[in-house]
PDB file of N, CA and C in Angstrom:
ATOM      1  N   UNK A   1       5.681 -62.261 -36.331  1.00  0.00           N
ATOM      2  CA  UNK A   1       6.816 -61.448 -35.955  1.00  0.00           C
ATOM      3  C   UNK A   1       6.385 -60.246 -35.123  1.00  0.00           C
ATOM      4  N   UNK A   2       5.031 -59.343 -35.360  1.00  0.00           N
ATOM      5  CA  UNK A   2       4.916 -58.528 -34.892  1.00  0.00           C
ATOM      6  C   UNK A   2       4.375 -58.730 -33.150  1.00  0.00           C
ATOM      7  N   UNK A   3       4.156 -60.173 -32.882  1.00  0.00           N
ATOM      8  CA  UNK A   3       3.318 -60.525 -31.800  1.00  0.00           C
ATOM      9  C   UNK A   3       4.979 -61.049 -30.770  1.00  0.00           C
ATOM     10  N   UNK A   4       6.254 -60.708 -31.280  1.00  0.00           N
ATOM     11  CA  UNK A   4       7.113 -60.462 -30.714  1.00  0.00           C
ATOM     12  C   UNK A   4       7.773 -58.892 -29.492  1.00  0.00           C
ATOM     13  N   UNK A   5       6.865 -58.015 -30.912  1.00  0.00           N
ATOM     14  CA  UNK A   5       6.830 -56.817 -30.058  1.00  0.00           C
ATOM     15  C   UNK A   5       5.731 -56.360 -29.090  1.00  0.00           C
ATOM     16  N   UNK A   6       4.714 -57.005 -29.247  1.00  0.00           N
ATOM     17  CA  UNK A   6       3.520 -56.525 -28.117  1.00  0.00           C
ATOM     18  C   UNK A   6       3.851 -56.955 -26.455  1.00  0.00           C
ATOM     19  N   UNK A   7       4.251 -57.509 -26.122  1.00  0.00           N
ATOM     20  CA  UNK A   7       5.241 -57.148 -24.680  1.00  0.00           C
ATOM     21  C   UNK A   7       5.812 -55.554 -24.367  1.00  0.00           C
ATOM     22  N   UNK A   8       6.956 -55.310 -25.550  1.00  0.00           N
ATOM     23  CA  UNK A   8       7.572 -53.923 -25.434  1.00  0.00           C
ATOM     24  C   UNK A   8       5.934 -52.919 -25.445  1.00  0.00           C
ATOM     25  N   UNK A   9       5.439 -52.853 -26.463  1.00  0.00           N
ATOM     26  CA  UNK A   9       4.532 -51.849 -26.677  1.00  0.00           C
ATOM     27  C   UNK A   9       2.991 -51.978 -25.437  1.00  0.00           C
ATOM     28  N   UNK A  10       2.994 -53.189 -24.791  1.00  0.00           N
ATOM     29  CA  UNK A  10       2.157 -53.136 -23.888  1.00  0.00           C
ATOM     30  C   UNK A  10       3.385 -52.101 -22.637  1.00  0.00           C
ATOM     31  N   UNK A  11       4.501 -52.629 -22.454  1.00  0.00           N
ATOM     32  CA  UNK A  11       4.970 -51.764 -21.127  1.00  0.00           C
ATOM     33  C   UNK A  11       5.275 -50.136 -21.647  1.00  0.00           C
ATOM     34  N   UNK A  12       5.646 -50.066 -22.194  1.00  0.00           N
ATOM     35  CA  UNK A  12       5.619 -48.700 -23.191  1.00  0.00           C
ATOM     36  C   UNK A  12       4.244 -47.653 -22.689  1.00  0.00           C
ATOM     37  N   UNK A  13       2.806 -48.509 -23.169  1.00  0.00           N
ATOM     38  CA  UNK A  13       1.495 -48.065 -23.066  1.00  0.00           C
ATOM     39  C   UNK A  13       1.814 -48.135 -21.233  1.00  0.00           C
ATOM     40  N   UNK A  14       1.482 -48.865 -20.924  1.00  0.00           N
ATOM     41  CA  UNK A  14       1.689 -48.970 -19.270  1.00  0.00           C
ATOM     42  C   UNK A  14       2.386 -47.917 -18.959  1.00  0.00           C
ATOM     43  N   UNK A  15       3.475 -47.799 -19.073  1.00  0.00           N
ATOM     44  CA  UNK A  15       4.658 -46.816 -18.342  1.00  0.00           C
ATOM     45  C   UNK A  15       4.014 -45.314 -18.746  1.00  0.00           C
ATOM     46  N   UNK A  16       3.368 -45.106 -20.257  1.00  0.00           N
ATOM     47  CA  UNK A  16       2.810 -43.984 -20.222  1.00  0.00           C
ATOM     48  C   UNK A  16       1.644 -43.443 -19.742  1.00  0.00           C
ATOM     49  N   UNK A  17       0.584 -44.603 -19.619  1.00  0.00           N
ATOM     50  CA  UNK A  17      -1.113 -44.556 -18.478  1.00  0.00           C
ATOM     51  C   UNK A  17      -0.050 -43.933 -16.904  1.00  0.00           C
ATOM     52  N   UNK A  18       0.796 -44.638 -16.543  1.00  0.00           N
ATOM     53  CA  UNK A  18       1.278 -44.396 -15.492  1.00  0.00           C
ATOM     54  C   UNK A  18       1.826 -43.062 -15.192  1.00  0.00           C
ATOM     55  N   UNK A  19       2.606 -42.375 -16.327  1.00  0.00           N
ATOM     56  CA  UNK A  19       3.118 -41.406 -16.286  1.00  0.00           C
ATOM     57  C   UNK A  19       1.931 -40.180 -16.312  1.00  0.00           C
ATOM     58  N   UNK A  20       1.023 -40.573 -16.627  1.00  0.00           N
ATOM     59  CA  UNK A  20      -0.165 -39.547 -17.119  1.00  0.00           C
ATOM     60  C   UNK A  20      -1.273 -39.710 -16.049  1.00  0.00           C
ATOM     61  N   UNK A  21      -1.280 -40.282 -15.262  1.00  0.00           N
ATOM     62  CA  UNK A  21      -1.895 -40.427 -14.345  1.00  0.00           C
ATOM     63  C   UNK A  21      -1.052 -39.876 -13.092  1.00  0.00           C
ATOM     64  N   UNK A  22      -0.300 -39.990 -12.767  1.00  0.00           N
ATOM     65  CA  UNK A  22       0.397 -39.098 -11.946  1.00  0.00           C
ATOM     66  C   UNK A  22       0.866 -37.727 -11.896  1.00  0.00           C
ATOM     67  N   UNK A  23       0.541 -37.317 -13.275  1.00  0.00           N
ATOM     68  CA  UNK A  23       0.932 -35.801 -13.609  1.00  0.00           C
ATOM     69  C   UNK A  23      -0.304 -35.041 -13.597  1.00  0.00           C
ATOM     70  N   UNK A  24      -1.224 -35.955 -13.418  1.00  0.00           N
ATOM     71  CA  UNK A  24      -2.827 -35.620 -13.711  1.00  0.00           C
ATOM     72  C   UNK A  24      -3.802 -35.295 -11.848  1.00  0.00           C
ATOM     73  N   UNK A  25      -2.856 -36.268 -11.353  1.00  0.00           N
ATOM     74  CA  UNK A  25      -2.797 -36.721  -9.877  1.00  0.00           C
ATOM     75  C   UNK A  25      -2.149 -34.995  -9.166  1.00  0.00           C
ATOM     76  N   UNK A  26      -1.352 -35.078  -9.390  1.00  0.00           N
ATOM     77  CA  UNK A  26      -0.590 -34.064  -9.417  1.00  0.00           C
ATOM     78  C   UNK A  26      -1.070 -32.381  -9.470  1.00  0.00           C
ATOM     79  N   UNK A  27      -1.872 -31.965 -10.921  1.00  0.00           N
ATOM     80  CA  UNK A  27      -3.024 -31.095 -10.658  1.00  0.00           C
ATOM     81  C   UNK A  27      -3.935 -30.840 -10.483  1.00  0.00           C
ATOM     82  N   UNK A  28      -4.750 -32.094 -10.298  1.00  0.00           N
ATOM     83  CA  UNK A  28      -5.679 -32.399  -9.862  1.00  0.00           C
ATOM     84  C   UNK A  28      -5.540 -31.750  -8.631  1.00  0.00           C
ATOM     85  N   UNK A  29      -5.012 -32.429  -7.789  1.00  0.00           N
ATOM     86  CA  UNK A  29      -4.747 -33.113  -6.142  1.00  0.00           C
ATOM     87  C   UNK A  29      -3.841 -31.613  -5.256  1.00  0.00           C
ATOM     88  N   UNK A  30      -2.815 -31.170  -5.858  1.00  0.00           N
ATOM     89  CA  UNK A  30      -2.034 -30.185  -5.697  1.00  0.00           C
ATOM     90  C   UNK A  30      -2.157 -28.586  -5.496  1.00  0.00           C
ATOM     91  N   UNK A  31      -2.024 -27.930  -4.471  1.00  0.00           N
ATOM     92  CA  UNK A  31      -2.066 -26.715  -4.246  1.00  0.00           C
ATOM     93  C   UNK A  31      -1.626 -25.452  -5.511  1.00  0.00           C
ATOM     94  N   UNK A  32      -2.370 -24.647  -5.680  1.00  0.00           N
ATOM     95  CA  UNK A  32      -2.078 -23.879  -7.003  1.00  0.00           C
ATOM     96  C   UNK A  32      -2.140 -22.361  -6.268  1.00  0.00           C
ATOM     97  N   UNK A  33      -0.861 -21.785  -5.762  1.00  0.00           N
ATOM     98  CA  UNK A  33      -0.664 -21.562  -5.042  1.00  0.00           C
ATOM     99  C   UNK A  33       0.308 -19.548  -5.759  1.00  0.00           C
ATOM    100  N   UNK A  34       0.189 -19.721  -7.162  1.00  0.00           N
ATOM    101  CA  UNK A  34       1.406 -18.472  -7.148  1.00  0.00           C
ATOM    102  C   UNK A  34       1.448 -17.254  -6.691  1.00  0.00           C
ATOM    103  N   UNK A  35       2.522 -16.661  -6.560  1.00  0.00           N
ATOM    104  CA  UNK A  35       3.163 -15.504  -6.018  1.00  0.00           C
ATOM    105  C   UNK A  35       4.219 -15.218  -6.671  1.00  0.00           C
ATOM    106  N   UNK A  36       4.269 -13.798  -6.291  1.00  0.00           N
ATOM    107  CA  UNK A  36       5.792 -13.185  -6.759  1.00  0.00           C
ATOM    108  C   UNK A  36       6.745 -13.613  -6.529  1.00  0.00           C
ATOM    109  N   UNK A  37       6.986 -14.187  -5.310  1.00  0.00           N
ATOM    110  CA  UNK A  37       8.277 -15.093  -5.171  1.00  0.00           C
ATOM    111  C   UNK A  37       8.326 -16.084  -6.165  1.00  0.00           C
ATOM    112  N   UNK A  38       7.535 -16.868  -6.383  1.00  0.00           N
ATOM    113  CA  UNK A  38       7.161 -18.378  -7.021  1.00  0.00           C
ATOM    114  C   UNK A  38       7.938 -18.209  -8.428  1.00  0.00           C
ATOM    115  N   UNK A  39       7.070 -17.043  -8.617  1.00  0.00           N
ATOM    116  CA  UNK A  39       6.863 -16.968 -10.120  1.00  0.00           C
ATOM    117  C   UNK A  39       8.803 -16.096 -10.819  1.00  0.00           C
ATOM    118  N   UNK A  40       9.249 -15.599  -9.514  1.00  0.00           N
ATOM    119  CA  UNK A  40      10.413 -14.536 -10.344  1.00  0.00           C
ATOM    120  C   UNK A  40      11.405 -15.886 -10.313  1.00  0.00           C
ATOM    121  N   UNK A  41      12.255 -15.499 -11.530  1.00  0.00           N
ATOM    122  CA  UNK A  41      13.642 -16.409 -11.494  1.00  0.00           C
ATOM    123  C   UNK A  41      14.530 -16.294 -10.443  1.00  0.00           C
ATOM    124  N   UNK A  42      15.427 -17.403 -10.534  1.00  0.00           N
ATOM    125  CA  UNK A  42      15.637 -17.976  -9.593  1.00  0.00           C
ATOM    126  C   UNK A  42      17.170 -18.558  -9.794  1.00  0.00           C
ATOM    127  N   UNK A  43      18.132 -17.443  -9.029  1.00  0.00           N
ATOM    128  CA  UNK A  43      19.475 -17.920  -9.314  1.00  0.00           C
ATOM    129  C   UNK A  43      20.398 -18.237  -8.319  1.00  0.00           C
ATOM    130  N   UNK A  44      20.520 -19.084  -7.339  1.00  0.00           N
ATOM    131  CA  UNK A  44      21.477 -19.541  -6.796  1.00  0.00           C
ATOM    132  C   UNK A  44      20.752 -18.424  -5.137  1.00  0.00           C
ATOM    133  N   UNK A  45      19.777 -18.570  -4.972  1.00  0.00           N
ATOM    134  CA  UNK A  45      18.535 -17.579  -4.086  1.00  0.00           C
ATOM    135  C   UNK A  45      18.878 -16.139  -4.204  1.00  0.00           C
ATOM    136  N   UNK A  46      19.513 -15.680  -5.233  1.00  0.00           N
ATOM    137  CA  UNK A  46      19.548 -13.795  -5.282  1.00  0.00           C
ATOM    138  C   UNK A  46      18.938 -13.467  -6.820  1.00  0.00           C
ATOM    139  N   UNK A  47      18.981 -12.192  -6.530  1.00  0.00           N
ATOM    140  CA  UNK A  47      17.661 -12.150  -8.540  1.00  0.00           C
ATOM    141  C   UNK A  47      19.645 -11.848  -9.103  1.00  0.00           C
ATOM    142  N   UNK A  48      19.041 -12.298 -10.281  1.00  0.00           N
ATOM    143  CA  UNK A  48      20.502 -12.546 -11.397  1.00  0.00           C
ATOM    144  C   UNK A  48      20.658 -10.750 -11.250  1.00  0.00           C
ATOM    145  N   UNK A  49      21.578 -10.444 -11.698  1.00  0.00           N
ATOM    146  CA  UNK A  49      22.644  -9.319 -11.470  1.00  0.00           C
ATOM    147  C   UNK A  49      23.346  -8.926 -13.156  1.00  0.00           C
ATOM    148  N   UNK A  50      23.528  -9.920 -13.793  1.00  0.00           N
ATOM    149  CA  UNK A  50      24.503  -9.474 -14.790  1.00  0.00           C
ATOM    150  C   UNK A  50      24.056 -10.820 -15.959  1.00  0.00           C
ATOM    151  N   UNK A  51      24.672 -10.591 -17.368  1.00  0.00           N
ATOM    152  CA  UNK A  51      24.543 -11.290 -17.953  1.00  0.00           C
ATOM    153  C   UNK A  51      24.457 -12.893 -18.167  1.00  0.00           C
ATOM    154  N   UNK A  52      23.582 -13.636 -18.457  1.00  0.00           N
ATOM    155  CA  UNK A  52      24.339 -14.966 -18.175  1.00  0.00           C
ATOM    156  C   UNK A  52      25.318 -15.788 -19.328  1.00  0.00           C
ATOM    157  N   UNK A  53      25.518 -14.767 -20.006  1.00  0.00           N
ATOM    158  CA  UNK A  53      27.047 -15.399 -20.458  1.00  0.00           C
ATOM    159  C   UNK A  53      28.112 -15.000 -19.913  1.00  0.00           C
ATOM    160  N   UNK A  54      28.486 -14.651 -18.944  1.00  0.00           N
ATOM    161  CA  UNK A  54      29.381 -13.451 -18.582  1.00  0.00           C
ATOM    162  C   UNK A  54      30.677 -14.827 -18.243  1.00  0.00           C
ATOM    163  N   UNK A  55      31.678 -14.656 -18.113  1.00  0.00           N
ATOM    164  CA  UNK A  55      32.605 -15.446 -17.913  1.00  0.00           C
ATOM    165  C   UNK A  55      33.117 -15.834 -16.722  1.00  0.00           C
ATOM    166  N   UNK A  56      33.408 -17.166 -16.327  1.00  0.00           N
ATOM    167  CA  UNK A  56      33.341 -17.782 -14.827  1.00  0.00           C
ATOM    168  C   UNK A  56      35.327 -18.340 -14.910  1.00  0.00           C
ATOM    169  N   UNK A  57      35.639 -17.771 -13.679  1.00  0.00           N
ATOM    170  CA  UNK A  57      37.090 -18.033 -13.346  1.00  0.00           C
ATOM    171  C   UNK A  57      37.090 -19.207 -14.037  1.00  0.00           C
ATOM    172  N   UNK A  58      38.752 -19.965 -14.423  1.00  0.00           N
ATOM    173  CA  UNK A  58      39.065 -20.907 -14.553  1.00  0.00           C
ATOM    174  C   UNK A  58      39.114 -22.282 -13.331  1.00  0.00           C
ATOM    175  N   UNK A  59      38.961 -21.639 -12.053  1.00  0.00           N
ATOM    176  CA  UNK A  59      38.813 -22.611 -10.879  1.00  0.00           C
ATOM    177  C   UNK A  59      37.628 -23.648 -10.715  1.00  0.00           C
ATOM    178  N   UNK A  60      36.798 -23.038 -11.561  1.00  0.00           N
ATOM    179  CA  UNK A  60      35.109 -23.800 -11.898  1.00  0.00           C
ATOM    180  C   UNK A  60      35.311 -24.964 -12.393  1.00  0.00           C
ATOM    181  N   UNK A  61      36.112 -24.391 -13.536  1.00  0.00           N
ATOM    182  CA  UNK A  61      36.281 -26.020 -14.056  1.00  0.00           C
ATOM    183  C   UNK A  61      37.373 -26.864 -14.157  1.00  0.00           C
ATOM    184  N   UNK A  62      38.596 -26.288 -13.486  1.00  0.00           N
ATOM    185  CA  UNK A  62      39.356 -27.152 -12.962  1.00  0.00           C
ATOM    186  C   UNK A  62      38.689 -28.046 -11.756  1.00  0.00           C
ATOM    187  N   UNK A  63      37.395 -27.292 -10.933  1.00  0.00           N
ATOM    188  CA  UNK A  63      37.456 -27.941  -9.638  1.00  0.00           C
ATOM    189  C   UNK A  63      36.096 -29.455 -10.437  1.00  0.00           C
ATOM    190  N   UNK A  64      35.765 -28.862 -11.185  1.00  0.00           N
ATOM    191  CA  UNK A  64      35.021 -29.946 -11.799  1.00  0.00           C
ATOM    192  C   UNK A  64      35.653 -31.167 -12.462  1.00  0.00           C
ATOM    193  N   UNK A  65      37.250 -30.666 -13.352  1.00  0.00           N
ATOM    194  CA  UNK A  65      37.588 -31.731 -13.610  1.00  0.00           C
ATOM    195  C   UNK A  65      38.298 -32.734 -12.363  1.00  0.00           C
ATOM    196  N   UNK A  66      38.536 -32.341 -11.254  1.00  0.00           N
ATOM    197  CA  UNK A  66      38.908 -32.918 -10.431  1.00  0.00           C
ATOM    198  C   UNK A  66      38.355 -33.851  -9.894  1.00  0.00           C
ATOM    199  N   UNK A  67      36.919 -33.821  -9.797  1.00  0.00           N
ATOM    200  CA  UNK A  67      35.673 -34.396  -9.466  1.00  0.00           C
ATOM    201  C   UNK A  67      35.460 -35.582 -10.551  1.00  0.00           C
ATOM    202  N   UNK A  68      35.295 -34.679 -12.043  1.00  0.00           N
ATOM    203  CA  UNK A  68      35.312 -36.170 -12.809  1.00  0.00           C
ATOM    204  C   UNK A  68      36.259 -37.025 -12.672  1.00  0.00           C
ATOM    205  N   UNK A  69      37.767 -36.334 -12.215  1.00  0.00           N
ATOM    206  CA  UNK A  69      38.712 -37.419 -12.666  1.00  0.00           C
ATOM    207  C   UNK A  69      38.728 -38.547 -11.629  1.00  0.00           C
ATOM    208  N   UNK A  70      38.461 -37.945 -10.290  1.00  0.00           N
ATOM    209  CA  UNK A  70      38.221 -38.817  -9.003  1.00  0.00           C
ATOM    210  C   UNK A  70      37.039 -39.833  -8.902  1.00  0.00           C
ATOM    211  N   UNK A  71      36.187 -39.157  -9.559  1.00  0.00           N
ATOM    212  CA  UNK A  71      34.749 -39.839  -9.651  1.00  0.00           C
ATOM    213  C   UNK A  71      35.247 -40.997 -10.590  1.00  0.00           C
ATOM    214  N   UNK A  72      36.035 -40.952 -11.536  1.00  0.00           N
ATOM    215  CA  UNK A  72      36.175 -41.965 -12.624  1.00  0.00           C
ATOM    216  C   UNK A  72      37.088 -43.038 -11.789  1.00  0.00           C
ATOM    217  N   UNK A  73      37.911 -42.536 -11.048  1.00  0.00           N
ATOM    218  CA  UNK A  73      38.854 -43.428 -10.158  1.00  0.00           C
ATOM    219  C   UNK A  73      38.038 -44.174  -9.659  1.00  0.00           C
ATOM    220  N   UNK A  74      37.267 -43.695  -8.487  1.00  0.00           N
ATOM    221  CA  UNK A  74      36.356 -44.573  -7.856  1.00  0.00           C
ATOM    222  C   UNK A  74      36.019 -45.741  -8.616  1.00  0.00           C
ATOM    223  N   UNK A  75      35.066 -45.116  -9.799  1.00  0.00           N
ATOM    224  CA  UNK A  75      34.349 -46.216 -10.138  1.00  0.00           C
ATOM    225  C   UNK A  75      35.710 -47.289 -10.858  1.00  0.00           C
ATOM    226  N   UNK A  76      36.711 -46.915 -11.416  1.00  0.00           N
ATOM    227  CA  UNK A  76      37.757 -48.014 -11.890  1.00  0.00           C
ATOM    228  C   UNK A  76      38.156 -49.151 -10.498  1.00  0.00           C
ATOM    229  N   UNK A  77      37.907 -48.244  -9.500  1.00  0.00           N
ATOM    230  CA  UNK A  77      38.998 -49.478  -8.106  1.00  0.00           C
ATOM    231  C   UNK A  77      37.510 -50.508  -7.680  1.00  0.00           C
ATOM    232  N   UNK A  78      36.457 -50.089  -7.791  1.00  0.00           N
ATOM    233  CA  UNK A  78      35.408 -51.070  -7.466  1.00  0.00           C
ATOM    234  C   UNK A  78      35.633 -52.387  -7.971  1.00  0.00           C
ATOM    235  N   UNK A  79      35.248 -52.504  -9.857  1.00  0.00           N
ATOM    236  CA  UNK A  79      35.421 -53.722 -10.629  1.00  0.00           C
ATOM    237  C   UNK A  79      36.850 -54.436 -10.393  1.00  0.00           C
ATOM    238  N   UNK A  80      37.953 -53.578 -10.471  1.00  0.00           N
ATOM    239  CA  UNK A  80      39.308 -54.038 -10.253  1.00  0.00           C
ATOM    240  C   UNK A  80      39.022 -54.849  -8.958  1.00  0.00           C
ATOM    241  N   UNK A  81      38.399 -54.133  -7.407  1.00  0.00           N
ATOM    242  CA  UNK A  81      38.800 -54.589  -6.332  1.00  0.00           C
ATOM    243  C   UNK A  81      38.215 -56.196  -6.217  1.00  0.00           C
ATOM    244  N   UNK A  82      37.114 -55.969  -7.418  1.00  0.00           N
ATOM    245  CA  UNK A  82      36.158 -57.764  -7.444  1.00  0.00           C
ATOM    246  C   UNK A  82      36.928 -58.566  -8.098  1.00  0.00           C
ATOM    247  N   UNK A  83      37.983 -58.084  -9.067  1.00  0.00           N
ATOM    248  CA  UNK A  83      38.253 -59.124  -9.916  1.00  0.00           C
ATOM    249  C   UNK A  83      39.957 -59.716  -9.589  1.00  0.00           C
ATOM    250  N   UNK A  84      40.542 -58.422  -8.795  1.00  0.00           N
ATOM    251  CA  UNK A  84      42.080 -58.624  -8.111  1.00  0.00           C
ATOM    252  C   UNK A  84      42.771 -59.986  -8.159  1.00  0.00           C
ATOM    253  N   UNK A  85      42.111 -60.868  -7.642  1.00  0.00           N
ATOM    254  CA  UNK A  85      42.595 -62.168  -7.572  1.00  0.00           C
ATOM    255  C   UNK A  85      42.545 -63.376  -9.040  1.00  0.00           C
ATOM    256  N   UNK A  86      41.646 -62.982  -9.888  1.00  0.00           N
ATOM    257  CA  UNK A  86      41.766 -63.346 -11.220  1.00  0.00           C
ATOM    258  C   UNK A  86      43.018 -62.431 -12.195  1.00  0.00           C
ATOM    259  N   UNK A  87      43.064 -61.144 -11.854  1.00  0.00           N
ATOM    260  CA  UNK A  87      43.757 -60.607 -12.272  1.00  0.00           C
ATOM    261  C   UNK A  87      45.282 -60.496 -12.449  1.00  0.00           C
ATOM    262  N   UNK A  88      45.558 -61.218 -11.214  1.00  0.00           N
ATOM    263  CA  UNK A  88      47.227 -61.203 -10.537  1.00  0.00           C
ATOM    264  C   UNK A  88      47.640 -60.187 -10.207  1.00  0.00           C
ATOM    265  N   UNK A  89      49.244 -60.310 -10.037  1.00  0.00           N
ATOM    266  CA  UNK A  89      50.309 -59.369 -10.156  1.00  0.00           C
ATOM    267  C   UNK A  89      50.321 -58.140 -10.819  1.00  0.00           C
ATOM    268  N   UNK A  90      50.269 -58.891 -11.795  1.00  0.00           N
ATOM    269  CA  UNK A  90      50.159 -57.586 -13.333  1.00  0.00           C
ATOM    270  C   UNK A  90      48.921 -56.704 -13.709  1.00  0.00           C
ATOM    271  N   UNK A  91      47.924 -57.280 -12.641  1.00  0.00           N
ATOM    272  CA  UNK A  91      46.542 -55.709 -12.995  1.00  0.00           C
ATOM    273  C   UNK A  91      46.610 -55.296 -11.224  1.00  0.00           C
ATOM    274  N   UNK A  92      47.538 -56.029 -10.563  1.00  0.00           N
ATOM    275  CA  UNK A  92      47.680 -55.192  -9.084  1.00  0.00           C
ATOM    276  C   UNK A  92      48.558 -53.699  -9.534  1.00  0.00           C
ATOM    277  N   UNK A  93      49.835 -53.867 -10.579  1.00  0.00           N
ATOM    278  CA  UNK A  93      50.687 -53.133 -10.702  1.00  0.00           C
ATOM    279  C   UNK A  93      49.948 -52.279 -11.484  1.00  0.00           C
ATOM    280  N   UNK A  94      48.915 -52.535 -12.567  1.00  0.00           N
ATOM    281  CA  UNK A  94      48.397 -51.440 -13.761  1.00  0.00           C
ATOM    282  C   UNK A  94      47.613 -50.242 -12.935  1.00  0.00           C
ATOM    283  N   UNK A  95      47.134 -51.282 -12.086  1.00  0.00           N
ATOM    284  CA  UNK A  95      46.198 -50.438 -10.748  1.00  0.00           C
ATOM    285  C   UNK A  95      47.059 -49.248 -10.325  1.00  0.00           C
ATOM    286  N   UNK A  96      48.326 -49.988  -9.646  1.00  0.00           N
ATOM    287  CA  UNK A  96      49.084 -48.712  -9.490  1.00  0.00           C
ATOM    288  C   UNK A  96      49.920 -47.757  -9.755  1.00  0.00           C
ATOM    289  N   UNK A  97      50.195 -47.787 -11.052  1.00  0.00           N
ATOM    290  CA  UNK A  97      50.305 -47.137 -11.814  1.00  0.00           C
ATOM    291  C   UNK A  97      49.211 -46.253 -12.264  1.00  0.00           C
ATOM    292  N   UNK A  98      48.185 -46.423 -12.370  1.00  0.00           N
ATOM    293  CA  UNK A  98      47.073 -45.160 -12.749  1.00  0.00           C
ATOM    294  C   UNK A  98      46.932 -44.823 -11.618  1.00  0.00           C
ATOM    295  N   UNK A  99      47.189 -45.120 -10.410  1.00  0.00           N
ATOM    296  CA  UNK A  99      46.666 -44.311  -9.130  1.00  0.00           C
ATOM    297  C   UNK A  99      48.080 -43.286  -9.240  1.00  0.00           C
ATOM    298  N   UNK A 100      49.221 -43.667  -9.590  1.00  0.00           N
ATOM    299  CA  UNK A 100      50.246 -43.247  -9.083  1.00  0.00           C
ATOM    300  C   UNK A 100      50.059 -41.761 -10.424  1.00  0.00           C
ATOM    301  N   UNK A 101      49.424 -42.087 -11.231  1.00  0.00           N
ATOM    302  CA  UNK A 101      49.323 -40.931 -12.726  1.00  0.00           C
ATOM    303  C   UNK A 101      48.234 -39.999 -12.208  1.00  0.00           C
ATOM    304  N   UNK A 102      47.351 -40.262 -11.103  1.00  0.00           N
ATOM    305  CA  UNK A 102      46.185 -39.605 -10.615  1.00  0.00           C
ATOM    306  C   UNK A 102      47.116 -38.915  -9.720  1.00  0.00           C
ATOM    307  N   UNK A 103      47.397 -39.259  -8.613  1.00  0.00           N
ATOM    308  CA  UNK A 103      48.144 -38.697  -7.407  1.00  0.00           C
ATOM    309  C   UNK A 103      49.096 -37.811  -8.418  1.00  0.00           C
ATOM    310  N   UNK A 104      49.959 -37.726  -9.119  1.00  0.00           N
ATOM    311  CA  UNK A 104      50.581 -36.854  -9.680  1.00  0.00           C
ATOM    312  C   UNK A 104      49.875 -35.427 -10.137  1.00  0.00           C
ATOM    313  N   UNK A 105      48.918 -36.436 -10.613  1.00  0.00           N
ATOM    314  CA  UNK A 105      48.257 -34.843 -11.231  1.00  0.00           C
ATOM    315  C   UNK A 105      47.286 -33.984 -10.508  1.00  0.00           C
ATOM    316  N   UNK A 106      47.109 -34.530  -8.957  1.00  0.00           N
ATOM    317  CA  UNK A 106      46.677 -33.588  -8.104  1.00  0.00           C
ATOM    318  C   UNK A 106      47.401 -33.128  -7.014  1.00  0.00           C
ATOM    319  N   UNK A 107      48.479 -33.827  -7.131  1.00  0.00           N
ATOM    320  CA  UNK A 107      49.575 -32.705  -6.736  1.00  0.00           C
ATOM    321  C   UNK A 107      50.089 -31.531  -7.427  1.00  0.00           C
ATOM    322  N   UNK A 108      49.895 -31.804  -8.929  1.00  0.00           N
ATOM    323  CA  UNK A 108      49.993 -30.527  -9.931  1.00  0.00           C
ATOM    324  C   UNK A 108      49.581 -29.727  -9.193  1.00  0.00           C
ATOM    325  N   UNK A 109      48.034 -29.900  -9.597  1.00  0.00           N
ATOM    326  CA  UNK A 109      46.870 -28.755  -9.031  1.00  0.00           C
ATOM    327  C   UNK A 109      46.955 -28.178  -7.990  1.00  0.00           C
ATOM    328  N   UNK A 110      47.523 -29.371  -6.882  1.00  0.00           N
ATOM    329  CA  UNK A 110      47.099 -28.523  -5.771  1.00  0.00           C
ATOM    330  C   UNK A 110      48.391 -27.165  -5.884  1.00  0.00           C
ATOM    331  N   UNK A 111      49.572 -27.758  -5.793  1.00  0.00           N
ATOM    332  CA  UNK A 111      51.102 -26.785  -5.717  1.00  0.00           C
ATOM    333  C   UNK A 111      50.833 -25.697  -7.070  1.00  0.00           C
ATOM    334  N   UNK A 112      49.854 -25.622  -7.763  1.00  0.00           N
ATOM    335  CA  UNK A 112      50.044 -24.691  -8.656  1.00  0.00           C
ATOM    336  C   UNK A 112      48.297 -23.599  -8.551  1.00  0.00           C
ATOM    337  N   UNK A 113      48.215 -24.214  -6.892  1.00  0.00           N
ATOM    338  CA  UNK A 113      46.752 -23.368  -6.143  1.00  0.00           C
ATOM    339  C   UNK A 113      45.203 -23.351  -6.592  1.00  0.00           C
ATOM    340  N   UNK A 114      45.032 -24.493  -7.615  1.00  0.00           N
ATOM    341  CA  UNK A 114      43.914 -24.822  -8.271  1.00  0.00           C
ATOM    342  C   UNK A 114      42.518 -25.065  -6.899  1.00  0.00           C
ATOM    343  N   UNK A 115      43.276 -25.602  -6.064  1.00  0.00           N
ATOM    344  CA  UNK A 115      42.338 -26.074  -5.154  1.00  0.00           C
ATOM    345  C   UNK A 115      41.985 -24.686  -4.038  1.00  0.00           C
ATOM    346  N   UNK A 116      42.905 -23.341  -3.958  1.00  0.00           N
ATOM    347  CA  UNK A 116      42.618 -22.175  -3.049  1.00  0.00           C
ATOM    348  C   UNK A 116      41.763 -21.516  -3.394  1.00  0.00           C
ATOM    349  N   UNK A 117      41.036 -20.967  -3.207  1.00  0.00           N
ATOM    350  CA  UNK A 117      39.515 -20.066  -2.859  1.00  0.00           C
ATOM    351  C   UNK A 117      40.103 -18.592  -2.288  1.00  0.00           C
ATOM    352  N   UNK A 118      39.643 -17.623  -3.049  1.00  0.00           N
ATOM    353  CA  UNK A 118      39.875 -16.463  -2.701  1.00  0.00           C
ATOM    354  C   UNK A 118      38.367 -15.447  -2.161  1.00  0.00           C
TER     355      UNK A 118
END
């Protein structure tokens, strides 16, 4: 039974010689190079200013959920667009119906200025 797992635990060992050899490659081989620039943190290219819990408009993450919700669309119309013709009528219409529940709700956003930048 155990001569079932020595495949996994040989690529396992492999993948880690590999990983350790390239990180090794790496300082070995690699310029060691620091400075004050290098070394100070590093926020969006200006030195941080204020706390980092400090609180971020609500537009942040509306504009993020917009992104997931679109991003999730995408990936739903791909599989649908392969399978359409097995599907019929009735997953052409389900289709549009969730597009038509998406389009609604970014017309919300937009008419209620989620998407304006000040």
């Amino acid at each position: 039974m155990l001569a079932n797992y020595l495949p996994i635990l040989l690529f396992i060992m492999v993948g880690l010689g590999v990983g350790a050899i390239a990180i090794s490659a790496g300082k070995i081989l690699g310029p060691d190079k620091p400075n004050e620039a290098k070394l100070s943190p590093y926020e969006c290219g200006f030195e941080a200013f204020e706390d980092s819990r400090m609180k971020f408009d609500v537009r942040y993450y509306l504009v993020a959920i917009l992104f997931i919700i679109f991003d999730l669309e995408i990936a739903f119309l791909f599989p649908w667009a392969v399978v359409l013709d097995e599907i019929g009528i009735f997953g052409f219409w389900a289709m549009m119906l969730f597009l038509t529940i998406l389009v609604v709700g970014f017309i919300y956003e937009w008419k209620k200025g989620a998407l304006e930048w000040e």
